[in-house]
Protein backbone atom coordinates (compact mmCIF):
# COMPACT_ATOMS: atom_id res chain seq x y z
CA UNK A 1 48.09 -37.83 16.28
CA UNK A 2 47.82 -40.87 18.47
CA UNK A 3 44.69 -42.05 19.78
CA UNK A 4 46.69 -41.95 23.14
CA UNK A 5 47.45 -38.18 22.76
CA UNK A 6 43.92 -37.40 21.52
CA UNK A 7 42.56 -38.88 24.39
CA UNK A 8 44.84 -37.18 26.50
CA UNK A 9 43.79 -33.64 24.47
CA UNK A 10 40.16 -34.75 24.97
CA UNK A 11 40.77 -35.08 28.57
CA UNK A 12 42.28 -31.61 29.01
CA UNK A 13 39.69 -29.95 27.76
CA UNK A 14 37.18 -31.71 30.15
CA UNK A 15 39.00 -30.89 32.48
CA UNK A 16 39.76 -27.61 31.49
CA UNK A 17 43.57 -27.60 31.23
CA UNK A 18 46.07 -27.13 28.21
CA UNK A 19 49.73 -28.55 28.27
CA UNK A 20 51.18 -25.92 29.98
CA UNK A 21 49.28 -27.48 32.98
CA UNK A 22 50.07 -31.31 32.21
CA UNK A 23 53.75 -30.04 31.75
CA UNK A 24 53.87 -28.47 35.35
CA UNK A 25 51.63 -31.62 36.64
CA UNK A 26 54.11 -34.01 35.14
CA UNK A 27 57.28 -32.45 34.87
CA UNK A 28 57.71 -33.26 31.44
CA UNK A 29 58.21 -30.39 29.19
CA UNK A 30 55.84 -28.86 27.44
CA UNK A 31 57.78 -29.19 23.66
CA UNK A 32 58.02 -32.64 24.48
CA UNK A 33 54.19 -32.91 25.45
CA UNK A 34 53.14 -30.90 21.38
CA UNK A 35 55.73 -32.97 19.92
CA UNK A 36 53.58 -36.08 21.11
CA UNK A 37 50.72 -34.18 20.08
CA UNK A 38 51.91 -33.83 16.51
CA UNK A 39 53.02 -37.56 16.63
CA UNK A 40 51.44 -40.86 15.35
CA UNK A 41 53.78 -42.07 18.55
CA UNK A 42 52.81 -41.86 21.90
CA UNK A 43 55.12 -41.54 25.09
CA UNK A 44 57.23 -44.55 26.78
CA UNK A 45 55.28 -45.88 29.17
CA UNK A 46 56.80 -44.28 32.60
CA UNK A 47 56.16 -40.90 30.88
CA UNK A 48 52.23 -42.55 29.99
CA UNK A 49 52.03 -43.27 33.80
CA UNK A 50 52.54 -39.32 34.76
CA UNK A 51 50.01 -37.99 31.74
CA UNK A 52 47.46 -40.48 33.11
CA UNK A 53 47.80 -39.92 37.16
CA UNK A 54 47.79 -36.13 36.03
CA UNK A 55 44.62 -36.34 34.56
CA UNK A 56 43.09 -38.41 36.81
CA UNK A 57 42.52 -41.89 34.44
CA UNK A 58 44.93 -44.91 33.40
CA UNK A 59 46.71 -45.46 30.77
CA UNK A 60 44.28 -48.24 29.44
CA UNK A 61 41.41 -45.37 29.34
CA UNK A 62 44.01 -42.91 27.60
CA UNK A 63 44.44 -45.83 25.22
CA UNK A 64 41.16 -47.12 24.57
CA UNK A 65 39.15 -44.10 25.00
CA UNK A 66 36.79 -45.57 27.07
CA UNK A 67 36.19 -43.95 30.76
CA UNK A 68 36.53 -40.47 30.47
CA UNK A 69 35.40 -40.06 34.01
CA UNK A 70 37.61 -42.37 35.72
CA UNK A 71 36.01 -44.42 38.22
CA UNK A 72 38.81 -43.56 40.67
CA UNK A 73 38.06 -39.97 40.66
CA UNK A 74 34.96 -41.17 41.35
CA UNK A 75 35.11 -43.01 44.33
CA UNK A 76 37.21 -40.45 45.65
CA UNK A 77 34.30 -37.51 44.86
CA UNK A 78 32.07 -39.98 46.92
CA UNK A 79 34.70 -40.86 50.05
CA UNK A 80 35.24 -36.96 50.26
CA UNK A 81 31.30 -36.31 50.42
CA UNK A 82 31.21 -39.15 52.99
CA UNK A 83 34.34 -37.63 55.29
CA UNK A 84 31.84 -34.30 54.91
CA UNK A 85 29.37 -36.00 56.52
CA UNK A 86 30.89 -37.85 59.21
CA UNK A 87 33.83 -35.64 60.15
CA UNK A 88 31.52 -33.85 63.01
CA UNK A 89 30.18 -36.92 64.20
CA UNK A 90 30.69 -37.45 67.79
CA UNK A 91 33.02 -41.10 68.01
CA UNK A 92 30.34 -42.65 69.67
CA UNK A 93 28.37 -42.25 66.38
CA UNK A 94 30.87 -43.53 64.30
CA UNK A 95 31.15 -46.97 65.56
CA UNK A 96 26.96 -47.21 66.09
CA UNK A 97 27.31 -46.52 62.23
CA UNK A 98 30.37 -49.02 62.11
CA UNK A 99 27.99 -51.44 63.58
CA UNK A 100 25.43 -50.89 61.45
CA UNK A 101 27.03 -51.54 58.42
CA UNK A 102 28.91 -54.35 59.80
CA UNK A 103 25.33 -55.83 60.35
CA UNK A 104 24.55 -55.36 56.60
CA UNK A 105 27.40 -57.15 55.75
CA UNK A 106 29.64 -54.28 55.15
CA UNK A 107 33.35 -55.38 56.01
CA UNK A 108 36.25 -52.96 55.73
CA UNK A 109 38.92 -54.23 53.87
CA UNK A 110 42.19 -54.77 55.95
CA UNK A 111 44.68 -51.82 56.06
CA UNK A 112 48.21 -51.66 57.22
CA UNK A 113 48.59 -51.23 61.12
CA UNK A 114 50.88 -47.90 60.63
CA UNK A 115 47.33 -46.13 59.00
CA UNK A 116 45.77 -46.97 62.37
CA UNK A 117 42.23 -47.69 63.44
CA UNK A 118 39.55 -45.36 64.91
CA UNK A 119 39.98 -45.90 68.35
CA UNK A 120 36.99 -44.65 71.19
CA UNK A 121 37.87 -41.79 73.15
CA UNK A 122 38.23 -42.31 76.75
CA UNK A 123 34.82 -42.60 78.62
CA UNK A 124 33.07 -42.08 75.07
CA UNK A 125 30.05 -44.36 74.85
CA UNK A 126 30.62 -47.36 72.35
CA UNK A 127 27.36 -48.70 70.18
């Protein structure tokens, strides 16, 4: 087998998952998927690209072996506790912590218009 493949297998099990569940997450088939596994070959690289946003890592980490808890996933864990805590925050509170981190030196990085910015709400109090 491939080092690709038994990084891939590797990363199944952590994440408790068999092919049947790459196949459906990929939409490559499922003989295709154990004939990889039985292969010193691994896939092309657009079919490399689906097995590695399925799991949740890059390609480089399926290849290397290296980052089996990709950083992505991650940063993502951590942004989704944050939204937790700041979703029922009244607006007003939101940009007094804007400010603050602004004053530590915190910048957001730009973002395309068409996501939008956090606007205050009419009459809300702005920090």
């Amino acid at each position: 087998m491939h080092p690709f493949m038994k990084n891939v297998q590797r990363r199944l099990v952590e994440l408790d998952q068999g092919n049947p569940w790459l196949s459906r997450q990929t939409g490559i088939s499922d003989n295709t998927i154990r004939g990889w596994m039985n292969s010193d070959n691994p896939p092309k690289l657009d079919p490399a690209a689906k097995i590695a946003a399925a799991l949740g890592t890059t390609i480089d980490a399926l290849m290397s072996g290296q980052d089996s808890t990709p950083r992505l996933q991650i940063e993502r864990d951590a942004l989704r506790e944050l939204v937790d805590i700041l979703e029922p925050l009244q607006d007003s509170t939101l940009y007094e912590i804007k400010g603050s981190l602004r004053a530590l030196g915190y910048v957001a990085p730009a973002r395309p218009a068409a996501l939008g910015q956090i606007q205050p709400q009419k009459g809300a109090a702005v920090g």
